[in-house]
C-alpha atoms as a PDB file:
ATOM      1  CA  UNK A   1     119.987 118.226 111.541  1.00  0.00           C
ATOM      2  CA  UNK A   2     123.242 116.687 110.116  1.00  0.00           C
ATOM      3  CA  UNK A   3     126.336 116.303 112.056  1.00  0.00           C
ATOM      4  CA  UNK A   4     129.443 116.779 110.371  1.00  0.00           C
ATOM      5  CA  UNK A   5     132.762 115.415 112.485  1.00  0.00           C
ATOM      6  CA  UNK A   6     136.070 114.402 112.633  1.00  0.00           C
ATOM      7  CA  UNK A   7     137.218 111.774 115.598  1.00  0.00           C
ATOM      8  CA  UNK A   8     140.087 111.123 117.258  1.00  0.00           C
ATOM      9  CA  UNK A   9     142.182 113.401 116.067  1.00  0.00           C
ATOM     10  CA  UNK A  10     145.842 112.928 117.811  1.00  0.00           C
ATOM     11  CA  UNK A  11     147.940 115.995 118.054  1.00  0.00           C
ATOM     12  CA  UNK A  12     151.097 117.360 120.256  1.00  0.00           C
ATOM     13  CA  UNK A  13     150.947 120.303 121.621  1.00  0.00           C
ATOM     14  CA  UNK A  14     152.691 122.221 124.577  1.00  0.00           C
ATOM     15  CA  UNK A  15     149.791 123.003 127.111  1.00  0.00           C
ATOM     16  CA  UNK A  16     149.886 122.412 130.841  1.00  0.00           C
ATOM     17  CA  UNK A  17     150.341 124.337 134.273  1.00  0.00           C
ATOM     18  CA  UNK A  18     154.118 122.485 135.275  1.00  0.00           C
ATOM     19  CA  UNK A  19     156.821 123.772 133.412  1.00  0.00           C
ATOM     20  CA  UNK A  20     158.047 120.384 131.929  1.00  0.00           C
ATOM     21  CA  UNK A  21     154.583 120.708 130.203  1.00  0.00           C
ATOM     22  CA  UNK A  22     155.622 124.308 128.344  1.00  0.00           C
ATOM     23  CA  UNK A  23     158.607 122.263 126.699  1.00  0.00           C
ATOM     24  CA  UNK A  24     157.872 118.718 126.542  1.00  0.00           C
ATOM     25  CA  UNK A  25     155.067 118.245 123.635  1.00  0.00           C
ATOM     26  CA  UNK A  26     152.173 115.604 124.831  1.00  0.00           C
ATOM     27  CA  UNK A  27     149.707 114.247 122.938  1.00  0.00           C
ATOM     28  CA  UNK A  28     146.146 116.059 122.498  1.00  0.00           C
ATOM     29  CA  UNK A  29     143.038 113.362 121.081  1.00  0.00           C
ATOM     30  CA  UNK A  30     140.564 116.282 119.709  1.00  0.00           C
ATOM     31  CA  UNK A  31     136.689 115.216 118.747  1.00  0.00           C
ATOM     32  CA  UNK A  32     134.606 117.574 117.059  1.00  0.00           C
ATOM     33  CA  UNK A  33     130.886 117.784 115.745  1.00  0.00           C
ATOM     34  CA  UNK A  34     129.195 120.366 114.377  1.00  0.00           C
ATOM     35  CA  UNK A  35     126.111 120.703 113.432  1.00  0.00           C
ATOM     36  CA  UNK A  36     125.108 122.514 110.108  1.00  0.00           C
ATOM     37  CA  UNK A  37     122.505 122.593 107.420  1.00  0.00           C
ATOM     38  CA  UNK A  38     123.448 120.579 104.749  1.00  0.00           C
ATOM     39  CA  UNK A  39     121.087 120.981 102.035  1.00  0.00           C
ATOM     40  CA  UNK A  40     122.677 123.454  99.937  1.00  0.00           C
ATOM     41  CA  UNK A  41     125.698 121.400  99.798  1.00  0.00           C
ATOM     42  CA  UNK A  42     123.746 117.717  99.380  1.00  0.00           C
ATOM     43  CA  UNK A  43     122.262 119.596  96.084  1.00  0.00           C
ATOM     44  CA  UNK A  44     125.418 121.405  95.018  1.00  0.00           C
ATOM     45  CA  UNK A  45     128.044 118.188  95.694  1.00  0.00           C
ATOM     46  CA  UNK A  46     130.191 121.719  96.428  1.00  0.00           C
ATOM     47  CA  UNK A  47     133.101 121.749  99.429  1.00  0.00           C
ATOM     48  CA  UNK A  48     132.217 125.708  99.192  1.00  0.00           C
ATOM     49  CA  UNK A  49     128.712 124.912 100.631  1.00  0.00           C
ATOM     50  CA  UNK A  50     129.476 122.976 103.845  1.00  0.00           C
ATOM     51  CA  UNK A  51     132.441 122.755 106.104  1.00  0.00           C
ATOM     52  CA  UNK A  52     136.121 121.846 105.019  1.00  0.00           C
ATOM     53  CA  UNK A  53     137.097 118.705 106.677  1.00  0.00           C
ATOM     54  CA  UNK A  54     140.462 119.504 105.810  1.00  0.00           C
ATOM     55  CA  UNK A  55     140.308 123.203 106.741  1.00  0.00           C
ATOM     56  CA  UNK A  56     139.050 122.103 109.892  1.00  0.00           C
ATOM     57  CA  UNK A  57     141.731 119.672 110.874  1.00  0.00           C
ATOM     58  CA  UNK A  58     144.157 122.581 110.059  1.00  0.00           C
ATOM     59  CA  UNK A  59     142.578 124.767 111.971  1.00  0.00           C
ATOM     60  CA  UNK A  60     142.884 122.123 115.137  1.00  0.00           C
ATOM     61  CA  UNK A  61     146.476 121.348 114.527  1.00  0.00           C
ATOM     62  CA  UNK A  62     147.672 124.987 113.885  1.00  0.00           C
ATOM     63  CA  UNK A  63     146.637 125.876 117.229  1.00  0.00           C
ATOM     64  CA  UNK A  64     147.425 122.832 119.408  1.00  0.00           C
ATOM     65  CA  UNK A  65     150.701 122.860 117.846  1.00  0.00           C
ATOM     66  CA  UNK A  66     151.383 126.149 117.964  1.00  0.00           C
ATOM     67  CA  UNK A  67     150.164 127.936 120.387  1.00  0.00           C
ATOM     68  CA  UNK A  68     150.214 127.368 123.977  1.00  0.00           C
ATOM     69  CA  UNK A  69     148.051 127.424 127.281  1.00  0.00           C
ATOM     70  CA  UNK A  70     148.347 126.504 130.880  1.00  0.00           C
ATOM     71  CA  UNK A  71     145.073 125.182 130.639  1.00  0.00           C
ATOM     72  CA  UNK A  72     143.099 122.638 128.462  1.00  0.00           C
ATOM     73  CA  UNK A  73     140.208 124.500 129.180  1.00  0.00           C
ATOM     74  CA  UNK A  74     141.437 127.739 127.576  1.00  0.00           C
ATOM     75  CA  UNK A  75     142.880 125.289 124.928  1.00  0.00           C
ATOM     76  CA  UNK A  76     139.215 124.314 124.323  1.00  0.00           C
ATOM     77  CA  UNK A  77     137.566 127.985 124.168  1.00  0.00           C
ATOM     78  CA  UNK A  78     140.385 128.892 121.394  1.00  0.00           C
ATOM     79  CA  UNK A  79     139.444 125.965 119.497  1.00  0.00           C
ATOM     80  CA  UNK A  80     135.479 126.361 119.691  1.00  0.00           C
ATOM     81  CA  UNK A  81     135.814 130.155 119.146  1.00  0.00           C
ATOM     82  CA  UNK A  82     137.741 129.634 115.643  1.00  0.00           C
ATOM     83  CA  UNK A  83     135.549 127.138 114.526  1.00  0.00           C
ATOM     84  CA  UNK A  84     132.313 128.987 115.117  1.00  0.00           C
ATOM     85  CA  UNK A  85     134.130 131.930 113.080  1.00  0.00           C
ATOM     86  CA  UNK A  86     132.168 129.854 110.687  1.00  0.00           C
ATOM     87  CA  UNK A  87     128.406 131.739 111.085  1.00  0.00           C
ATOM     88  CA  UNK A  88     126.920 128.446 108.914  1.00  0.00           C
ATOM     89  CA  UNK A  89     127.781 126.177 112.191  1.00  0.00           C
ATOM     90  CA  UNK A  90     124.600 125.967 114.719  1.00  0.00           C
ATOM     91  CA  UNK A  91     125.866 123.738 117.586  1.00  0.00           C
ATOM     92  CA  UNK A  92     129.484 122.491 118.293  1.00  0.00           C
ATOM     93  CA  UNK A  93     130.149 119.808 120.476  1.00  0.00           C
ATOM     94  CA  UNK A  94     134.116 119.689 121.382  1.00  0.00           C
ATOM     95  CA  UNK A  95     136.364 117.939 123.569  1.00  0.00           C
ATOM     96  CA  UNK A  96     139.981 117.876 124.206  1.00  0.00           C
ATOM     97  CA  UNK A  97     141.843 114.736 126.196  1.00  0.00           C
ATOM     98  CA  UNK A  98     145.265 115.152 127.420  1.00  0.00           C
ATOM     99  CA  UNK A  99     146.573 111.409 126.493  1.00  0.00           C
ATOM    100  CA  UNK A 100     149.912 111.806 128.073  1.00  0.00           C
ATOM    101  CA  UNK A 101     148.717 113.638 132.042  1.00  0.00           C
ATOM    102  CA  UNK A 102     148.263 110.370 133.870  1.00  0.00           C
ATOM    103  CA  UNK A 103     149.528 106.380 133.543  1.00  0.00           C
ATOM    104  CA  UNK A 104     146.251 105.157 133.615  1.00  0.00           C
ATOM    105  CA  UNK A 105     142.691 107.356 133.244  1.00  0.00           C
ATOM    106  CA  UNK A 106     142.205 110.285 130.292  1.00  0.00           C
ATOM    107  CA  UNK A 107     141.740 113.439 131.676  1.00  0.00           C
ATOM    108  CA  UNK A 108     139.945 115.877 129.342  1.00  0.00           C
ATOM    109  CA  UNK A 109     137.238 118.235 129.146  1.00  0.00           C
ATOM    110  CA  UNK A 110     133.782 118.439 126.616  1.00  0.00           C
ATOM    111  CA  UNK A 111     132.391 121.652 125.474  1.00  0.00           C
ATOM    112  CA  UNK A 112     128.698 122.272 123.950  1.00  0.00           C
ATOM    113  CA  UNK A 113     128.085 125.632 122.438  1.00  0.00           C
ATOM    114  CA  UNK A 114     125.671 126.614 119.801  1.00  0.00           C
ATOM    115  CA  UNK A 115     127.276 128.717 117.104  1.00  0.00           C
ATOM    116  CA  UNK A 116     126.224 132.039 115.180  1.00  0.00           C
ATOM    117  CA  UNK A 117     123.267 129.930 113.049  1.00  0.00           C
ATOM    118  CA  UNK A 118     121.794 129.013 116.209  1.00  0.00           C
ATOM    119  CA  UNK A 119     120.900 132.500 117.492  1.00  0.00           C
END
């Protein structure tokens, strides 16, 4: 099955347990793949029949940007639960680094969840 994805994806956001981390914006690297059928769309040549790159990356930044969590792991669940709004989406593989935690060493986490298609 095809993977669509879009890598290293940099974007500052406001999430973290200290308080410095509510005000100061740090820098998020978000990879995600998703797996999809992509038939329909390989005849049509149509953005209507697979995912929106574009729509996608929106979706990423509108969140990490706006919104805010104590934890990147409840920064991941948002993220993977918009995405798999889309029911065409069978498996999503997502993970969130927090560039800016440490001086040396990414800390981050990976989530794998199969969407709506899968089950």
């Amino acid at each position: 099955m095809p993977i669509l994805y879009i890598k290293d994806l940099i974007v500052e956001g406001k999430h973290g347990v200290h308080p410095h981390e509510q005000t100061t914006p740090q820098r998020f690297r978000i990879n995600v793949e998703l797996t999809i059928d992509t038939s329909k769309a390989a005849r049509s040549d149509g953005l209507a029949d697979t995912v929106n790159w574009s729509e996608l990356r929106d979706i990423i930044t509108d969140t990490v940007q706006n919104q805010s969590f104590g934890l990147v792991e409840r920064l991941a669940q948002t993220l993977a639960d918009q995405i798999l709004a889309d029911k065409r989406i069978e498996k999503l593989v997502l993970s969130v680094d927090k560039l800016d935690a440490f001086a040396s060493g990414v800390p981050g986490i990976r989530i794998e969840t199969a969407g709506r298609a899968a089950g």
